[in-house]
C-alpha atoms as a PDB file:
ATOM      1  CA  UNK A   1     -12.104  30.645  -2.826  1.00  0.00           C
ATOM      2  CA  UNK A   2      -8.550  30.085  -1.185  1.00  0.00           C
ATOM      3  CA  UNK A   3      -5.944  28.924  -3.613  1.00  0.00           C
ATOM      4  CA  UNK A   4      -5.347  25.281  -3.046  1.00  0.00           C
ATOM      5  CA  UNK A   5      -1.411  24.655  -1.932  1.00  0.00           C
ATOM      6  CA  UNK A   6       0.348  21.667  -3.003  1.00  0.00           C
ATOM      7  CA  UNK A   7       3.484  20.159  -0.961  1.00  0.00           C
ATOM      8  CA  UNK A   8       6.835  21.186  -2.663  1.00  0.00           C
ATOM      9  CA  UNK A   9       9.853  20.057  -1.662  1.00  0.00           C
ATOM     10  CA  UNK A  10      11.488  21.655   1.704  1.00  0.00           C
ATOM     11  CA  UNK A  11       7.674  21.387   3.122  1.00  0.00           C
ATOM     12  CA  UNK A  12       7.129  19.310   6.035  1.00  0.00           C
ATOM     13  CA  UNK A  13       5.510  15.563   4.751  1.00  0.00           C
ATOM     14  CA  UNK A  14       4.818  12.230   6.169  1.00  0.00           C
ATOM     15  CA  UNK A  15       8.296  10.512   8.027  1.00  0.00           C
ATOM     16  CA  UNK A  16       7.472   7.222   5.164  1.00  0.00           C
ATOM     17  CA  UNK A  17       5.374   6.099   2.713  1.00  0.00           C
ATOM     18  CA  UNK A  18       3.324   3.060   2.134  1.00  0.00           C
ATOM     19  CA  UNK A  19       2.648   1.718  -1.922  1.00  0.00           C
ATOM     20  CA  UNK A  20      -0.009  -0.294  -1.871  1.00  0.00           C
ATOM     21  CA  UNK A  21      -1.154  -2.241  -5.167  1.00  0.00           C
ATOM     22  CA  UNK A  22      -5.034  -2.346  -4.198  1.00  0.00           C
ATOM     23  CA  UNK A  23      -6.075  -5.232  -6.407  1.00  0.00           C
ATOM     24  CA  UNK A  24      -9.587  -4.668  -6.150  1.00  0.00           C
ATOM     25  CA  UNK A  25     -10.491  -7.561  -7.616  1.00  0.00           C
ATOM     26  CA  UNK A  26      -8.802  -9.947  -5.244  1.00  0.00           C
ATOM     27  CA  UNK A  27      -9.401 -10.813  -1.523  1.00  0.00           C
ATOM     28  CA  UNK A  28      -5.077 -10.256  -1.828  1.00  0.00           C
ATOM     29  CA  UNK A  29      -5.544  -6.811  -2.817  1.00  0.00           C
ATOM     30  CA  UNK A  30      -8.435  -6.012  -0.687  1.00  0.00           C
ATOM     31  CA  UNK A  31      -6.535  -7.324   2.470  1.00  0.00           C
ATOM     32  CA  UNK A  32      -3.349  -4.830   1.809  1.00  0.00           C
ATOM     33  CA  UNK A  33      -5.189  -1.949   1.027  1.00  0.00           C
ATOM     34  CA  UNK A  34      -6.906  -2.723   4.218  1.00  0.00           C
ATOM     35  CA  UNK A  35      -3.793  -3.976   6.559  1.00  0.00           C
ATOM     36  CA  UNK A  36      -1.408  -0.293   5.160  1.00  0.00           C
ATOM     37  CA  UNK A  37      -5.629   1.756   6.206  1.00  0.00           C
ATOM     38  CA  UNK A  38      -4.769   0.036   9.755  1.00  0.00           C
ATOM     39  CA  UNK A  39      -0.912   0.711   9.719  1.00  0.00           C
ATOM     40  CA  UNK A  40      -1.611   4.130   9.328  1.00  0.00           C
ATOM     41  CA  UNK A  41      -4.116   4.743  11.787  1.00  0.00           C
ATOM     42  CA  UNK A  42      -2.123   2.874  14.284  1.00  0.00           C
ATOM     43  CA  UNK A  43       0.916   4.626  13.482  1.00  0.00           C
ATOM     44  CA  UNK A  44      -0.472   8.525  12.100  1.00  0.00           C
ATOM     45  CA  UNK A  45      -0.050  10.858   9.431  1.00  0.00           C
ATOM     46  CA  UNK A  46       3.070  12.085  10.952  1.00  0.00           C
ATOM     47  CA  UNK A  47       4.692   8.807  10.667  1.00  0.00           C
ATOM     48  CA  UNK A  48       3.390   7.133   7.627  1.00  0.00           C
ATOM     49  CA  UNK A  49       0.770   7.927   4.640  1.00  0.00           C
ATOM     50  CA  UNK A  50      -0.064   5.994   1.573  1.00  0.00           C
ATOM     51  CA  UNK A  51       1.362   6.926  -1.516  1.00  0.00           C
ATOM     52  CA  UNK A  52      -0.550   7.323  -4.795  1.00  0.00           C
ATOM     53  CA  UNK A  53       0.850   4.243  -6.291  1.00  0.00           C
ATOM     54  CA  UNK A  54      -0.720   5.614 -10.050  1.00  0.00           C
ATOM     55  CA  UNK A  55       1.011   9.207 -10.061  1.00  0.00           C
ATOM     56  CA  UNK A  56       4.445   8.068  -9.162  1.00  0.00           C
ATOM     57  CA  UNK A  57       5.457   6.348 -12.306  1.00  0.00           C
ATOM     58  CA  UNK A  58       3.747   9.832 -14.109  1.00  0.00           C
ATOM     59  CA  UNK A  59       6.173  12.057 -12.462  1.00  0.00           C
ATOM     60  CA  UNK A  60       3.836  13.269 -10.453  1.00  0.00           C
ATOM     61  CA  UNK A  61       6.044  16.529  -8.360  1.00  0.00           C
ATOM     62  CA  UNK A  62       4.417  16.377  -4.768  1.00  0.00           C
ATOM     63  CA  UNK A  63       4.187  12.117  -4.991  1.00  0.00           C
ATOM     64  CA  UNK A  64       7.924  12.341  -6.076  1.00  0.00           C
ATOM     65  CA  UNK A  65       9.105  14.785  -4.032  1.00  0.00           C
ATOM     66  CA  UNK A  66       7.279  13.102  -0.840  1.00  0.00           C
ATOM     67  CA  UNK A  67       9.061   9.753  -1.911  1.00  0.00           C
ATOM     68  CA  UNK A  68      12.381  11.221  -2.328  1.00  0.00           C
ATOM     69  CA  UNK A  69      11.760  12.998   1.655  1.00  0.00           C
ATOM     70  CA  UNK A  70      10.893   9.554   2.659  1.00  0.00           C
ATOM     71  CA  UNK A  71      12.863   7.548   4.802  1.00  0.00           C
ATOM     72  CA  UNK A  72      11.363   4.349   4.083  1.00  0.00           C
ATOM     73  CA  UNK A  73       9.582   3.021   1.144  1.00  0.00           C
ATOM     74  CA  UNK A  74       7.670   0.353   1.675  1.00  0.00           C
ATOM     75  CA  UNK A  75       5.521  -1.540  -1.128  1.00  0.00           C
ATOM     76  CA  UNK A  76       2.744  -4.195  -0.042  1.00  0.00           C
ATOM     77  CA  UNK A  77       1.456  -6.294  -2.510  1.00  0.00           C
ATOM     78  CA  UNK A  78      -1.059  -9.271  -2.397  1.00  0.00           C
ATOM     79  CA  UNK A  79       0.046 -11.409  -5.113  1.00  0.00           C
ATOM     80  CA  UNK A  80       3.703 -12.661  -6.672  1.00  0.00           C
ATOM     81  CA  UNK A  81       2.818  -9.871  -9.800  1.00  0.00           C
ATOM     82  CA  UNK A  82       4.509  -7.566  -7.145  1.00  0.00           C
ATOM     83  CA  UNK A  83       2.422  -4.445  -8.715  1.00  0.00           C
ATOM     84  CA  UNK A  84       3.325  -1.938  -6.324  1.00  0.00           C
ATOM     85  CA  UNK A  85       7.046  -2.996  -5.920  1.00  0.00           C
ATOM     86  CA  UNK A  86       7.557  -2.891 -10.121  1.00  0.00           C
ATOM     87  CA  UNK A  87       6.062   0.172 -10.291  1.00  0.00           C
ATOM     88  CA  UNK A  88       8.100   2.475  -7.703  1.00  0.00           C
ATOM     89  CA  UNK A  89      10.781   0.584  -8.935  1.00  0.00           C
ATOM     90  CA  UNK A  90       9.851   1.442 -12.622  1.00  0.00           C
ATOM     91  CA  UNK A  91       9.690   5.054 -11.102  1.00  0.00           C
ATOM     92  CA  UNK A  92      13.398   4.795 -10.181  1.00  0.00           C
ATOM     93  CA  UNK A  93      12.835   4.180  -6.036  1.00  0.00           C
ATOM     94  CA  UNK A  94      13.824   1.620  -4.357  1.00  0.00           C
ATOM     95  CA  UNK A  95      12.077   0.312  -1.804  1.00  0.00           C
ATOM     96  CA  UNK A  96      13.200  -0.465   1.783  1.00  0.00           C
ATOM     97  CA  UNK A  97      10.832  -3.114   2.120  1.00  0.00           C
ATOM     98  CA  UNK A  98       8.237  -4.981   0.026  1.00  0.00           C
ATOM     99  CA  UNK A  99       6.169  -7.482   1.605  1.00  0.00           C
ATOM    100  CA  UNK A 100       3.689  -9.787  -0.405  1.00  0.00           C
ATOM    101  CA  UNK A 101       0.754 -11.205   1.107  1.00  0.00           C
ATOM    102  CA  UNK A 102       0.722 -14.520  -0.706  1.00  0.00           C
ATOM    103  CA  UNK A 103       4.658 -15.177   0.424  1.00  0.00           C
ATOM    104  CA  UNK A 104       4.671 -13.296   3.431  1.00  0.00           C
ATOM    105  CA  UNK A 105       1.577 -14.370   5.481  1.00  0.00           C
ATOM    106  CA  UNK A 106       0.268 -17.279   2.875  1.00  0.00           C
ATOM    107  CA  UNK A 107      -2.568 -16.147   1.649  1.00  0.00           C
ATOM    108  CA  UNK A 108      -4.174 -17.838  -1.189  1.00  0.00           C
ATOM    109  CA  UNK A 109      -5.490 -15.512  -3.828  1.00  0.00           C
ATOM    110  CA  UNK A 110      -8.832 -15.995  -4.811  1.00  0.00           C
ATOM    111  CA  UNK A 111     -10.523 -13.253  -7.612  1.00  0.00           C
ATOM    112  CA  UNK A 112     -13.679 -11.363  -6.489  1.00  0.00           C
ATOM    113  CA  UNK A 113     -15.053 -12.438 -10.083  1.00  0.00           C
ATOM    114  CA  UNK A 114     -15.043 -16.465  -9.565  1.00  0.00           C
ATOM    115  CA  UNK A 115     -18.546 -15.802  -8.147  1.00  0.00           C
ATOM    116  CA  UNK A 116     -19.900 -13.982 -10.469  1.00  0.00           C
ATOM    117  CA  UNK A 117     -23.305 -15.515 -12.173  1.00  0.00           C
ATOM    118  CA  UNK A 118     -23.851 -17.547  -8.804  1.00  0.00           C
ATOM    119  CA  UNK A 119     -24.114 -16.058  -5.702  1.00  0.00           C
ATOM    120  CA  UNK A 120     -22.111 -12.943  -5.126  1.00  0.00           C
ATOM    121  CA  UNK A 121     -21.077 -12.682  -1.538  1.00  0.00           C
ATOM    122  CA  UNK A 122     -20.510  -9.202  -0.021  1.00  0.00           C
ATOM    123  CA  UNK A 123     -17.064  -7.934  -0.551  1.00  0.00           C
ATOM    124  CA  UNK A 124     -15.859  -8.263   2.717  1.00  0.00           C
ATOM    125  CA  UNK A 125     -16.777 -12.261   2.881  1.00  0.00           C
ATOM    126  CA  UNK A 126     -13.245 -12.533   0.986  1.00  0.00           C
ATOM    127  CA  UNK A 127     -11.326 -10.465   3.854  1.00  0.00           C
ATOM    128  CA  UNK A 128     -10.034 -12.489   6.712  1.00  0.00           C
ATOM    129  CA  UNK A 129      -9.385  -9.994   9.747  1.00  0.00           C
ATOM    130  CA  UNK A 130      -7.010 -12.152  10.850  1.00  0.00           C
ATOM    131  CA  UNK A 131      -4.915 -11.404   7.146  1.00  0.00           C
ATOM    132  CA  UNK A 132      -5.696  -7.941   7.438  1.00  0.00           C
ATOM    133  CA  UNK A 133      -3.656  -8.356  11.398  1.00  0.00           C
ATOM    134  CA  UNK A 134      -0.757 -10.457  10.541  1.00  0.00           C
ATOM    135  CA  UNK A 135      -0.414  -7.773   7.262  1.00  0.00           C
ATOM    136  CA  UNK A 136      -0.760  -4.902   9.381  1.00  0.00           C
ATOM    137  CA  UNK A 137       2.000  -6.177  12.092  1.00  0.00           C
ATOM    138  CA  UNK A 138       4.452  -6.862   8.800  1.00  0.00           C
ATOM    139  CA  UNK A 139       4.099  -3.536   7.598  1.00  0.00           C
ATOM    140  CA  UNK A 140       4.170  -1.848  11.228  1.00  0.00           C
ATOM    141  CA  UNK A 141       7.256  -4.301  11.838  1.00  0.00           C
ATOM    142  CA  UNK A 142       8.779  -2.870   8.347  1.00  0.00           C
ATOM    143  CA  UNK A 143       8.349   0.861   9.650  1.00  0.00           C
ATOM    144  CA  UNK A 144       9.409   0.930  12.541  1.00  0.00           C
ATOM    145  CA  UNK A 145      12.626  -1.667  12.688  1.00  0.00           C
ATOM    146  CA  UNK A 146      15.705  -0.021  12.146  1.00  0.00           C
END
């Protein structure tokens, strides 16, 4: 079996990141892991990837290293506990951009557990495709303005 090979720095990497905090158990969360999915695809590998959000505070070489290559950071969050945007901070980046769903397209947040013991509604009932599309064009916007 082939020896896996991890980036290191002076390696080719993504042109920026995306930090996403994923709040699973919001529709917030849900949307911006969804809207930066979308970004990417419209965009590509070679000109933005997600970050692990979780390894960069944890010194984590290749999610630091990619960070530092970076030429924009930028953090999406859902709700005003700006997750994402605390945490690279916390890591000692600082982001080029942070967008927050709840400020920056007004969502309401609403947590996937307020159903729970009546009827639970499939996950993506609480995911407006028009949030995800107004998120995605923010972050796109964020990327690619100079």
């Amino acid at each position: 079996m082939p020896e896996e090979k991890h980036w290191e720095e002076g390696m080719k990497t993504h042109e920026n990141l995306i930090f996403s905090c994923f709040g699973g158990l919001s529709n917030t969360g849900l949307t911006s892991a969804l809207a930066c999915l979308e970004a990417v695809k419209e965009l590509g590998l070679e000109k933005v990837a997600i970050g692990c959000l979780g390894a960069l505070p944890l010194g984590v070489k290749p999610v630091v290293g990619k960070t530092k290559a970076a030429k924009k950071v930028v953090t999406v969050d859902g709700c005003p506990f700006e997750c994402a945007r605390k945490t690279v901070e916390q890591a000692g980046f600082t982001p080029t951009r942070s967008i927050v769903l709840s400020r920056d397209i007004g969502m309401k947040k609403k947590a996937l557990h307020e159903d729970i013991g009546g009827g639970i509604k499939p996950v993506m009932d609480y995911v407006s495709a028009e949030d995800v599309q107004k998120a995605k064009e923010l972050i796109i916007k964020a990327l690619t303005e100079d």
